[in-house]
C-alpha atoms as a PDB file:
ATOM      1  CA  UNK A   1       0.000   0.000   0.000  1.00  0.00           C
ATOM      2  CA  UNK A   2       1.237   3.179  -1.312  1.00  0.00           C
ATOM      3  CA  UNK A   3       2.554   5.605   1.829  1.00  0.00           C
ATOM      4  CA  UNK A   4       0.844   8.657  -0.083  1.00  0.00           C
ATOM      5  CA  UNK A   5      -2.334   7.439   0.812  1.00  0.00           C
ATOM      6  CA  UNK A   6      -4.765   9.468   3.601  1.00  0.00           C
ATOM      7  CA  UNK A   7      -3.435   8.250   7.158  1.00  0.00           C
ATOM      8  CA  UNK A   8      -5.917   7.799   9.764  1.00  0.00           C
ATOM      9  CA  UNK A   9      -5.666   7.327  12.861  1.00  0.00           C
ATOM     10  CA  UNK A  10      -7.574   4.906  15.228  1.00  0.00           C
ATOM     11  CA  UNK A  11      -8.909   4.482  18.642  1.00  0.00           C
ATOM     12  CA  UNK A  12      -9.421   0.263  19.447  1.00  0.00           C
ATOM     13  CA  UNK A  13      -9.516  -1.793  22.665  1.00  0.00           C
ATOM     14  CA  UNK A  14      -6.149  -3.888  23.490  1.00  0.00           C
ATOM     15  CA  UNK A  15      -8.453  -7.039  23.246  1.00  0.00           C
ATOM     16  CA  UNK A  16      -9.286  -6.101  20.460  1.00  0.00           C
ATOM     17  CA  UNK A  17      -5.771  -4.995  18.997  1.00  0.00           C
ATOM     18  CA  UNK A  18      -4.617  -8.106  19.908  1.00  0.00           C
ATOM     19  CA  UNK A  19      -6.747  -9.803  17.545  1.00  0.00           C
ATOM     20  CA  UNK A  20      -6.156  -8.077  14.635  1.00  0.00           C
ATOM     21  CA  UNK A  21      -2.439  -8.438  15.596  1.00  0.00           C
ATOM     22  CA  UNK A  22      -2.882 -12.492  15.722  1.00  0.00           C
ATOM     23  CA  UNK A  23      -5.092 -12.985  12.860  1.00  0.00           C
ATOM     24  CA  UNK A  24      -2.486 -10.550  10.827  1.00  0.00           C
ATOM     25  CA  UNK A  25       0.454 -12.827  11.806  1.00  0.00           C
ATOM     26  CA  UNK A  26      -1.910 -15.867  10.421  1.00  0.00           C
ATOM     27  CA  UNK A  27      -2.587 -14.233   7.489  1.00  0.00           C
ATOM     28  CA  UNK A  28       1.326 -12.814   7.115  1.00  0.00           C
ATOM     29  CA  UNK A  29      -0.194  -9.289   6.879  1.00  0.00           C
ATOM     30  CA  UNK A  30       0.879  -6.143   8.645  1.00  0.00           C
ATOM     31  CA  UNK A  31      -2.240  -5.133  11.073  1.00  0.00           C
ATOM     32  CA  UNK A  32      -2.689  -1.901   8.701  1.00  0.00           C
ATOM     33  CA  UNK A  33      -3.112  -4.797   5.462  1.00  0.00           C
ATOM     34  CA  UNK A  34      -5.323  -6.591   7.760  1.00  0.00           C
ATOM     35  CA  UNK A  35      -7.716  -3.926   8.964  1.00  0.00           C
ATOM     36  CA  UNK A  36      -7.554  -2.646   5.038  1.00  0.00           C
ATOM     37  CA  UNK A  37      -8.685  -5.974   4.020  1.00  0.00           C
ATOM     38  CA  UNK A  38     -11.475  -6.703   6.571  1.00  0.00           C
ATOM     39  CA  UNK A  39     -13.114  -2.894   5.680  1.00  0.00           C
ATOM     40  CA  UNK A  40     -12.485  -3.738   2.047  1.00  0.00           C
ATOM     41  CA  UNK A  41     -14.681  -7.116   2.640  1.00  0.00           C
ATOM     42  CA  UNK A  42     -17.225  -5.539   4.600  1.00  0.00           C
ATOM     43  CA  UNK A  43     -18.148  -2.970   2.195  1.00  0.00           C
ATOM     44  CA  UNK A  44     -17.795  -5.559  -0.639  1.00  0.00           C
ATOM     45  CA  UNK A  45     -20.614  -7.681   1.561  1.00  0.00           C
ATOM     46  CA  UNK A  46     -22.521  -4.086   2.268  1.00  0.00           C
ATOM     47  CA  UNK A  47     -22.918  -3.570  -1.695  1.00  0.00           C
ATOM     48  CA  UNK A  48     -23.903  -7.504  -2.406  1.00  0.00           C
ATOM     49  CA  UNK A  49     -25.787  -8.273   0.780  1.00  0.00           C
ATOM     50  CA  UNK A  50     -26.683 -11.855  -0.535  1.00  0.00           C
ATOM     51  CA  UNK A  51     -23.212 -12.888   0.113  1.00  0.00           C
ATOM     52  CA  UNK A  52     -23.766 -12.313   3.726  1.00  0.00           C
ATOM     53  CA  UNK A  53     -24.186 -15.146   6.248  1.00  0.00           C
ATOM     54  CA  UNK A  54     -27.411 -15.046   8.405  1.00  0.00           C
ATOM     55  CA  UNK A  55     -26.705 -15.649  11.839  1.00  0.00           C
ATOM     56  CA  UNK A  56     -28.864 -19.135  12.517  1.00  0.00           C
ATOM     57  CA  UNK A  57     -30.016 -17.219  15.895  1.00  0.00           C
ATOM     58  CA  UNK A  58     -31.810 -14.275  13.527  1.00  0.00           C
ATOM     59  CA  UNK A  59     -32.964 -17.370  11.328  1.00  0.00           C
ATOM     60  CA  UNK A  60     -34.339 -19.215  14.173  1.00  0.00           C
ATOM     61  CA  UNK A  61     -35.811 -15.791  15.494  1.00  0.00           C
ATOM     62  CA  UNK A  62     -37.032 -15.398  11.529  1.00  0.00           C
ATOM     63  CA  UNK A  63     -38.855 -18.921  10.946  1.00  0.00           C
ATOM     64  CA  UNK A  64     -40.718 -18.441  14.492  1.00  0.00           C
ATOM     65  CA  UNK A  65     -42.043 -15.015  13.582  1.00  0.00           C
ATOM     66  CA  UNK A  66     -43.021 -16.319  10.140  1.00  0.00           C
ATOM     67  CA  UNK A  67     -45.640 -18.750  11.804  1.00  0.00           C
ATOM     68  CA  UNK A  68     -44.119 -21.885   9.490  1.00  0.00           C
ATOM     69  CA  UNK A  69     -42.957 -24.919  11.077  1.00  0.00           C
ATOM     70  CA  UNK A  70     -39.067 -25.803  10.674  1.00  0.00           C
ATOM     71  CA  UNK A  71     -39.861 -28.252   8.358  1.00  0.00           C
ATOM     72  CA  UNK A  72     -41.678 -25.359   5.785  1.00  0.00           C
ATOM     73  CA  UNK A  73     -39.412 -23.002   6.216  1.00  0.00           C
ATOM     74  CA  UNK A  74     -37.179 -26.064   4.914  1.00  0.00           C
ATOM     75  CA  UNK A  75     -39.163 -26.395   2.103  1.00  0.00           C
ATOM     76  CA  UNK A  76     -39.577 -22.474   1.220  1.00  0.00           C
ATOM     77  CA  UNK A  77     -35.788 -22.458   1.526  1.00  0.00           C
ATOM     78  CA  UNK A  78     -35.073 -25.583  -1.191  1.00  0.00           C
ATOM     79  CA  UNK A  79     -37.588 -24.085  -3.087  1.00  0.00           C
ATOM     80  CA  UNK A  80     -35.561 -20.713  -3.555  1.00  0.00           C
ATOM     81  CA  UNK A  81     -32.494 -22.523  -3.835  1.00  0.00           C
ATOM     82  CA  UNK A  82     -34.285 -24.153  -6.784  1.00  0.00           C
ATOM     83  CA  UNK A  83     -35.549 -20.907  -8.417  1.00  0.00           C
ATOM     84  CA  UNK A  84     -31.649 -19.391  -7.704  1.00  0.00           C
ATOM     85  CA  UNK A  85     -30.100 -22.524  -9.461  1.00  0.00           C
ATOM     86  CA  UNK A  86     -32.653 -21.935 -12.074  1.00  0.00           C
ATOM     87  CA  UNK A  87     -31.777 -18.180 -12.508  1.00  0.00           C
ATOM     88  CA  UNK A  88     -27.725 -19.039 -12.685  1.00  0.00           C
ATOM     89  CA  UNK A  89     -28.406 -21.415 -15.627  1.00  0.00           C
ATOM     90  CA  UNK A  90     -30.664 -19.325 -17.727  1.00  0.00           C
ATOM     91  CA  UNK A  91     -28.016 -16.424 -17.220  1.00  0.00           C
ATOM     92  CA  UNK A  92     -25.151 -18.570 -18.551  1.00  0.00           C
ATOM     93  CA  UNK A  93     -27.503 -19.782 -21.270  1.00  0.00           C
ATOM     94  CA  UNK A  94     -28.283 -16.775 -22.484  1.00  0.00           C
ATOM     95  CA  UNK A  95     -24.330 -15.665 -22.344  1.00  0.00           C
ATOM     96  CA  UNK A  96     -23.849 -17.948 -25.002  1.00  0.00           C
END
């Protein structure tokens, strides 16, 4: 990263310090590279929100409010999977 870029400077926890520290040394990244990359991803997820995870505690909390039974909400689910799948193929059919 180029040192003419915009510094900024940055308040954080020590916990919290300390695991950006470790999980830089795992990924053989400064800490600056690492915090650049994990704001990079999160704004990457922010502008293609499909691609984020849904924490199973906000799905559980999700199927009870929708009044279905675990085993519908299974089916709902397979049945967008389906329609997704189905979308992906026409797409790279009509790419051809």
């Amino acid at each position: 990263m180029s040192r003419d870029y915009p510094q900024y400077k940055l308040r954080m926890s020590p916990e919290l310090k300390d695991s950006i520290n470790e999980l830089a040394e795992k990924n053989k990244r400064s800490m600056n590279a690492e915090i650049v990359a994990r704001l990079e991803e999160s704004l990457k997820l922010e502008t293609h929100p499909h691609k984020i995870p849904m924490d199973v505690r906000a799905a559980d909390d999700w199927i009870e409010k929708s009044g279905l039974t675990p085993e519908q909400m299974g089916e709902v689910m397979k049945q967008l999977a389906f329609e997704r799948i189905a979308q992906i193929i026409d797409n790279k059919s009509n790419d051809k």
